[in-house]
Protein backbone atom coordinates (compact mmCIF):
# COMPACT_ATOMS: atom_id res chain seq x y z
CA UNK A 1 -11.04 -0.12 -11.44
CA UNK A 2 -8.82 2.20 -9.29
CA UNK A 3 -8.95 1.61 -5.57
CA UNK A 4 -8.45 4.28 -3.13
CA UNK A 5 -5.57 4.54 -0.72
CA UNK A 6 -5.73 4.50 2.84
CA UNK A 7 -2.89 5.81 4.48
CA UNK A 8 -2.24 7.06 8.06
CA UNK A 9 -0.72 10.50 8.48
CA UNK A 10 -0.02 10.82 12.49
CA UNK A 11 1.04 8.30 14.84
CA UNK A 12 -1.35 6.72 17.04
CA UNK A 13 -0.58 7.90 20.12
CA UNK A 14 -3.71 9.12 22.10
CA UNK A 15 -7.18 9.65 21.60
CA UNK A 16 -7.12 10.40 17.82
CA UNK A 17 -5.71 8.85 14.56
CA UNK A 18 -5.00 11.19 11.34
CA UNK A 19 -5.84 9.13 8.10
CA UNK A 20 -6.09 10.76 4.12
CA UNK A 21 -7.68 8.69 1.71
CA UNK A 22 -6.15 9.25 -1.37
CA UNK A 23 -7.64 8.09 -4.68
CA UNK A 24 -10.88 7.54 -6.79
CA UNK A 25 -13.44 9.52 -5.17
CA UNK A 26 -16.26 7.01 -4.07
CA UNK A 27 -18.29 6.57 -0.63
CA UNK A 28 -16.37 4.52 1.97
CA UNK A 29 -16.76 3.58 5.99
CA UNK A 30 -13.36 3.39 8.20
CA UNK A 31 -13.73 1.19 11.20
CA UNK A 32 -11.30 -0.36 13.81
CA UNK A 33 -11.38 -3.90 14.41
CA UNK A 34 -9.54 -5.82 17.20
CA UNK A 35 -7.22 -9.13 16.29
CA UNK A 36 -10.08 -11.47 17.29
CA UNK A 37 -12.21 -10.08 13.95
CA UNK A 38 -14.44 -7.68 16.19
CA UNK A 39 -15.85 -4.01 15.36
CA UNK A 40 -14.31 -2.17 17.60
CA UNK A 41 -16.12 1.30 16.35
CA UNK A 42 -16.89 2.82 12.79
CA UNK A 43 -14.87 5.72 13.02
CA UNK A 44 -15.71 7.36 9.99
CA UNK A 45 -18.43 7.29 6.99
CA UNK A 46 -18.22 9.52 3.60
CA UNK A 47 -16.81 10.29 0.14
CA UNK A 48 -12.82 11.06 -0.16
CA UNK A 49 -10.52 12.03 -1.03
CA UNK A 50 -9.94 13.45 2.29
CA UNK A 51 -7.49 14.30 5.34
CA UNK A 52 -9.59 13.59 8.55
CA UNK A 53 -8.49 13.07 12.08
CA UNK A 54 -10.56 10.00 13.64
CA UNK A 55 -11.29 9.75 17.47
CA UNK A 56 -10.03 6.80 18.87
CA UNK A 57 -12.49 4.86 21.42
CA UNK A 58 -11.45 5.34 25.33
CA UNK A 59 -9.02 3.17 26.55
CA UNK A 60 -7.86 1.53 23.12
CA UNK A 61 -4.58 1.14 23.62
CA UNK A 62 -3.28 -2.15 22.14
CA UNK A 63 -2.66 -3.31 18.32
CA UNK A 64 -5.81 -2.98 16.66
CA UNK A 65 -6.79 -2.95 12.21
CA UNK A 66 -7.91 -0.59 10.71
CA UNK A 67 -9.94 -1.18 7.41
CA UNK A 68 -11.39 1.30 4.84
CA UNK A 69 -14.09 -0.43 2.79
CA UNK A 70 -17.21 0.02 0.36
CA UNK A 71 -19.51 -2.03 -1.81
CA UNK A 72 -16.46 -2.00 -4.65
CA UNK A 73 -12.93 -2.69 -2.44
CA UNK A 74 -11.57 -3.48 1.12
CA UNK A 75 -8.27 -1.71 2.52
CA UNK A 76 -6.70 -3.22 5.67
CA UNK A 77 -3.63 -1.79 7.07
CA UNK A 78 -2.44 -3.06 10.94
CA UNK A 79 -2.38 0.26 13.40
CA UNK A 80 -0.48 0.27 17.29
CA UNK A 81 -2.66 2.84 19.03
CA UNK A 82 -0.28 3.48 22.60
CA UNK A 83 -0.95 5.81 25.29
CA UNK A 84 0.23 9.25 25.69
C-alpha cells in the first residue's frame, strides 16, 4: 500500500505552517504534538492530496511534531515553529 507524503512547504515562522500532502488520496488528520507526547491541537482533518496553510496555536513557539495520520499509516516529521 502507498503511503502519502507529508511535507512542509514554508518555514515556521509565525502564526501559520504551509504543509502539501502528496500521495494516495485517502482521509487523514494533521495535529501538533509537543516533545512530552501531548496534542497540542488538530490542525487539520480531510482527504489530500492537498496544499493547505495550517494556523499555528498562540504562543507556540518552541520545537514541536507534527504527525499526519489515518486508520491505514502514521507520518511524523519534527517542526521548529519561532517567532516572527
Amino acid at each position: 500500500m502507498a503511503v502519502p507524503k507529508m511535507k512542509i512547504i514554508q518555514p515556521t515562522v509565525g502564526s501559520a505552517v504551509e504543509v502539501e500532502i502528496t500521495g494516495p488520496r485517502c482521509r487523514a488528520r494533521i495535529s501538533l504534538y509537543d516533545l512530552k507526547g501531548r496534542r497540542i491541537a488538530t490542525l487539520w482533518e480531510g482527504s489530500g492530496p492537498i496544499s493547505v496553510t495550517l494556523p499555528l496555536p498562540q504562543d507556540s513557539k518552541g520545537v514541536y511534531i507534527l504527525t499526519m495520520d489515518s486508520s491505514d499509516f502514521n507520518v511524523v516529521q519534527g517542526i521548529k515553529i519561532q517567532v516572527e
